[in-house]
C-alpha atoms as a PDB file:
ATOM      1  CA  UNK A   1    -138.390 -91.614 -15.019  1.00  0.00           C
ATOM      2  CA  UNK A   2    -135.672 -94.098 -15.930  1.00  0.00           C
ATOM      3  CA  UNK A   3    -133.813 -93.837 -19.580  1.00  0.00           C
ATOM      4  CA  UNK A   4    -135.492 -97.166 -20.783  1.00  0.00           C
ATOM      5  CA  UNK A   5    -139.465 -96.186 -19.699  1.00  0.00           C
ATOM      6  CA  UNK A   6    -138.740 -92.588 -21.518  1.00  0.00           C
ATOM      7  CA  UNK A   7    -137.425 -94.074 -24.513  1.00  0.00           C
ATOM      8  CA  UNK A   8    -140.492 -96.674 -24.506  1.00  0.00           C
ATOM      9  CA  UNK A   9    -142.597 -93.716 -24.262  1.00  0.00           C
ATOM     10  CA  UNK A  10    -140.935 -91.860 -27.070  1.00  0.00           C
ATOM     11  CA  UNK A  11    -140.511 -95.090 -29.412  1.00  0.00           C
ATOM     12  CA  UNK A  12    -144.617 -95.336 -28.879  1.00  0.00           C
ATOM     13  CA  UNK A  13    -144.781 -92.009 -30.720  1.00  0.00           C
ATOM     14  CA  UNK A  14    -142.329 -92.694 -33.311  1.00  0.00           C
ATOM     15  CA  UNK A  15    -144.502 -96.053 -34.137  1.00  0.00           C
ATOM     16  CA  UNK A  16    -147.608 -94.286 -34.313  1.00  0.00           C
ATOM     17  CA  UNK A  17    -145.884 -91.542 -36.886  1.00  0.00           C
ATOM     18  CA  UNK A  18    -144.697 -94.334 -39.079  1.00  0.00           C
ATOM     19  CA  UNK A  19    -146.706 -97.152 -38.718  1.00  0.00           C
ATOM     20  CA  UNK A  20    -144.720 -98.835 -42.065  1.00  0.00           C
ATOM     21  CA  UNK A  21    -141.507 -98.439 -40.234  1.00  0.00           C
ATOM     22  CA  UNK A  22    -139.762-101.413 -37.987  1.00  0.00           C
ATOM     23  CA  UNK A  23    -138.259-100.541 -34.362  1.00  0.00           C
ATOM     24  CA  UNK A  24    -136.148-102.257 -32.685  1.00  0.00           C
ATOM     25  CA  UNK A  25    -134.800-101.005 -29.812  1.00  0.00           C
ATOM     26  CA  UNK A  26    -131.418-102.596 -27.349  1.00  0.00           C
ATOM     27  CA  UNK A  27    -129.798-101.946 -24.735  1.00  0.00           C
ATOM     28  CA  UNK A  28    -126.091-102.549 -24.160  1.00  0.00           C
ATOM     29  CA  UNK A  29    -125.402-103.060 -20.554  1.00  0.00           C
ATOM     30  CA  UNK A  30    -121.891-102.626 -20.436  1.00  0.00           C
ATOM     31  CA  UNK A  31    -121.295 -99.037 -21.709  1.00  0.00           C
ATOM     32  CA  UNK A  32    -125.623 -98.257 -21.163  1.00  0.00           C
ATOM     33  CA  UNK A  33    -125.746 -97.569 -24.868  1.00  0.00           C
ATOM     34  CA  UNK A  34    -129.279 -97.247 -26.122  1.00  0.00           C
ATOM     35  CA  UNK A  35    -129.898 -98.338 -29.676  1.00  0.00           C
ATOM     36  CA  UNK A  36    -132.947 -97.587 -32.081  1.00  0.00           C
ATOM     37  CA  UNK A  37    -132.428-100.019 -34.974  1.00  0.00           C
ATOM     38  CA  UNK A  38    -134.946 -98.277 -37.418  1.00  0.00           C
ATOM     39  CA  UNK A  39    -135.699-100.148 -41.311  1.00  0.00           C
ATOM     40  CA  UNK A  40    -136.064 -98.857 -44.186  1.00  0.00           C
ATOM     41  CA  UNK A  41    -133.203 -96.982 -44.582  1.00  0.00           C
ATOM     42  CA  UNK A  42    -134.983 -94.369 -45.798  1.00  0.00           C
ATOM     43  CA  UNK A  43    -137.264 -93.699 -42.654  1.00  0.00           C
ATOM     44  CA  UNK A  44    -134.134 -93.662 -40.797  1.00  0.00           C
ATOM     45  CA  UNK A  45    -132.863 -90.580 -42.540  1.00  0.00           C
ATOM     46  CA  UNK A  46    -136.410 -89.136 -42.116  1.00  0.00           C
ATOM     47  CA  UNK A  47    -136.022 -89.686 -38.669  1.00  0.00           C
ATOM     48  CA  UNK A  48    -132.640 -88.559 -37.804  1.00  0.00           C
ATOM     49  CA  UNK A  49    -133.523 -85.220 -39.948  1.00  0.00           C
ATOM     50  CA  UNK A  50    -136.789 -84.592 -38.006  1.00  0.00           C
ATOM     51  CA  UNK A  51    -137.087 -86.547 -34.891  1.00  0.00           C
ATOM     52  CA  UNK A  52    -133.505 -87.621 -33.479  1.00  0.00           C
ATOM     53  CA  UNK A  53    -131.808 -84.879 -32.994  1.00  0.00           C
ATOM     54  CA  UNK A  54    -134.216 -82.917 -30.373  1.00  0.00           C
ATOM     55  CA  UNK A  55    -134.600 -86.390 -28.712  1.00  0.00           C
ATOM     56  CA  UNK A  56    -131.160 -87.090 -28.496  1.00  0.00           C
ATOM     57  CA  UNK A  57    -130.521 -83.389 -26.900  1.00  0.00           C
ATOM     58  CA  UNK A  58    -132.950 -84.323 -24.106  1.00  0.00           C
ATOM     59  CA  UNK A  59    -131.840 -87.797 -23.673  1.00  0.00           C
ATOM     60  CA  UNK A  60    -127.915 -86.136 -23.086  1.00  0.00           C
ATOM     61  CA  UNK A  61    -129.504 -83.474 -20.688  1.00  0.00           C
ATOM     62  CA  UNK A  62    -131.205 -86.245 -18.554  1.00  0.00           C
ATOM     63  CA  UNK A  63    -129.121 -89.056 -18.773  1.00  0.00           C
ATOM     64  CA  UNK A  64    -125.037 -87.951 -19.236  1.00  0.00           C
ATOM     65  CA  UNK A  65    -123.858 -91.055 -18.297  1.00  0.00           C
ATOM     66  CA  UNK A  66    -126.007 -92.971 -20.993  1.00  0.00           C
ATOM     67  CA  UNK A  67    -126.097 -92.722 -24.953  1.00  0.00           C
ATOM     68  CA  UNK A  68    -128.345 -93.088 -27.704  1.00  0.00           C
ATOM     69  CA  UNK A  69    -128.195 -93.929 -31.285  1.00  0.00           C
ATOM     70  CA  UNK A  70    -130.373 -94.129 -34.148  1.00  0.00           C
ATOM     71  CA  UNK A  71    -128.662 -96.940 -36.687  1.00  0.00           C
ATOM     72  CA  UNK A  72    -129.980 -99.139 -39.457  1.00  0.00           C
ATOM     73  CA  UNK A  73    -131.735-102.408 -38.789  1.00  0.00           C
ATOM     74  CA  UNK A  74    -129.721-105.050 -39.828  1.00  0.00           C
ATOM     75  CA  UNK A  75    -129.470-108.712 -39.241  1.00  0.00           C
ATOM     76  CA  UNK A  76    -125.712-109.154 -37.898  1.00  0.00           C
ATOM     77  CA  UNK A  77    -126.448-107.016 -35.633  1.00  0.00           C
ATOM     78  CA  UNK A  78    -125.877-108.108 -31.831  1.00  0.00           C
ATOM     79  CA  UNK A  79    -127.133-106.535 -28.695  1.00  0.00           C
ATOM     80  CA  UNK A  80    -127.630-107.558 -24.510  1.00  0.00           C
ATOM     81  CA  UNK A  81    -131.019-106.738 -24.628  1.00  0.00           C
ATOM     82  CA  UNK A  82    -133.909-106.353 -27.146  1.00  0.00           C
ATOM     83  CA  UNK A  83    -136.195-104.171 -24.743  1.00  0.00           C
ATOM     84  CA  UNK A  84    -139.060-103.719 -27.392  1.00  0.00           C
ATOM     85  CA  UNK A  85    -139.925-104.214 -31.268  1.00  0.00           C
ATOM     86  CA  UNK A  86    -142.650-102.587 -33.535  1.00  0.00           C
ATOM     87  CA  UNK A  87    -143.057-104.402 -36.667  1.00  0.00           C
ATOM     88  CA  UNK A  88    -145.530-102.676 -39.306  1.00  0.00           C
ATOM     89  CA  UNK A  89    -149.306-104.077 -39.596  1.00  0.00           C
ATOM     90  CA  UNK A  90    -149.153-106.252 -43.183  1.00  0.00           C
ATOM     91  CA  UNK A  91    -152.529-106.177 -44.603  1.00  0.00           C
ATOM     92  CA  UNK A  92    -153.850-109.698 -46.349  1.00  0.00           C
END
């Protein structure tokens, strides 16, 4: 399994967990940095202190040459590729 398709897989979960939370995940060709762009701030703590850190353990393990980060989702922000985005379900 490639690093993109198991991070698809994973991000999948993560939606599911918190469905009020916006994903945003890009790629970076260049240096293959991974990015999670994760808003509210707030779930991104949550996430980082329960989620990220075994993820990012297996991600090193099976893909050295590769990195991942979990950042804030912000606006400025500018990537090569936007590979998939969950926004939260509003309700009317």
């Amino acid at each position: 399994m490639q690093s993109q398709e198991f991070l698809k897989i994973k991000l999948d979960g993560l939606a599911v967990t918190y469905p009020a939370t916006t994903f945003r995940y890009c790629y970076d060709n260049f240096d293959k940095d991974h990015f999670v762009c994760i808003d509210p701030i707030i779930d991104l703590q949550v996430i980082i202190e329960k989620e990220a850190v075994e993820l990012d353990r297996f991600f090193i393990r099976n893909f050295p040459s590769e990195s991942l980060s979990f950042i804030e989702n912000r606006e400025d922000l500018v990537f090569d590729q936007l590979v998939l985005e969950y926004q939260p379900a509003t309700s009317i």
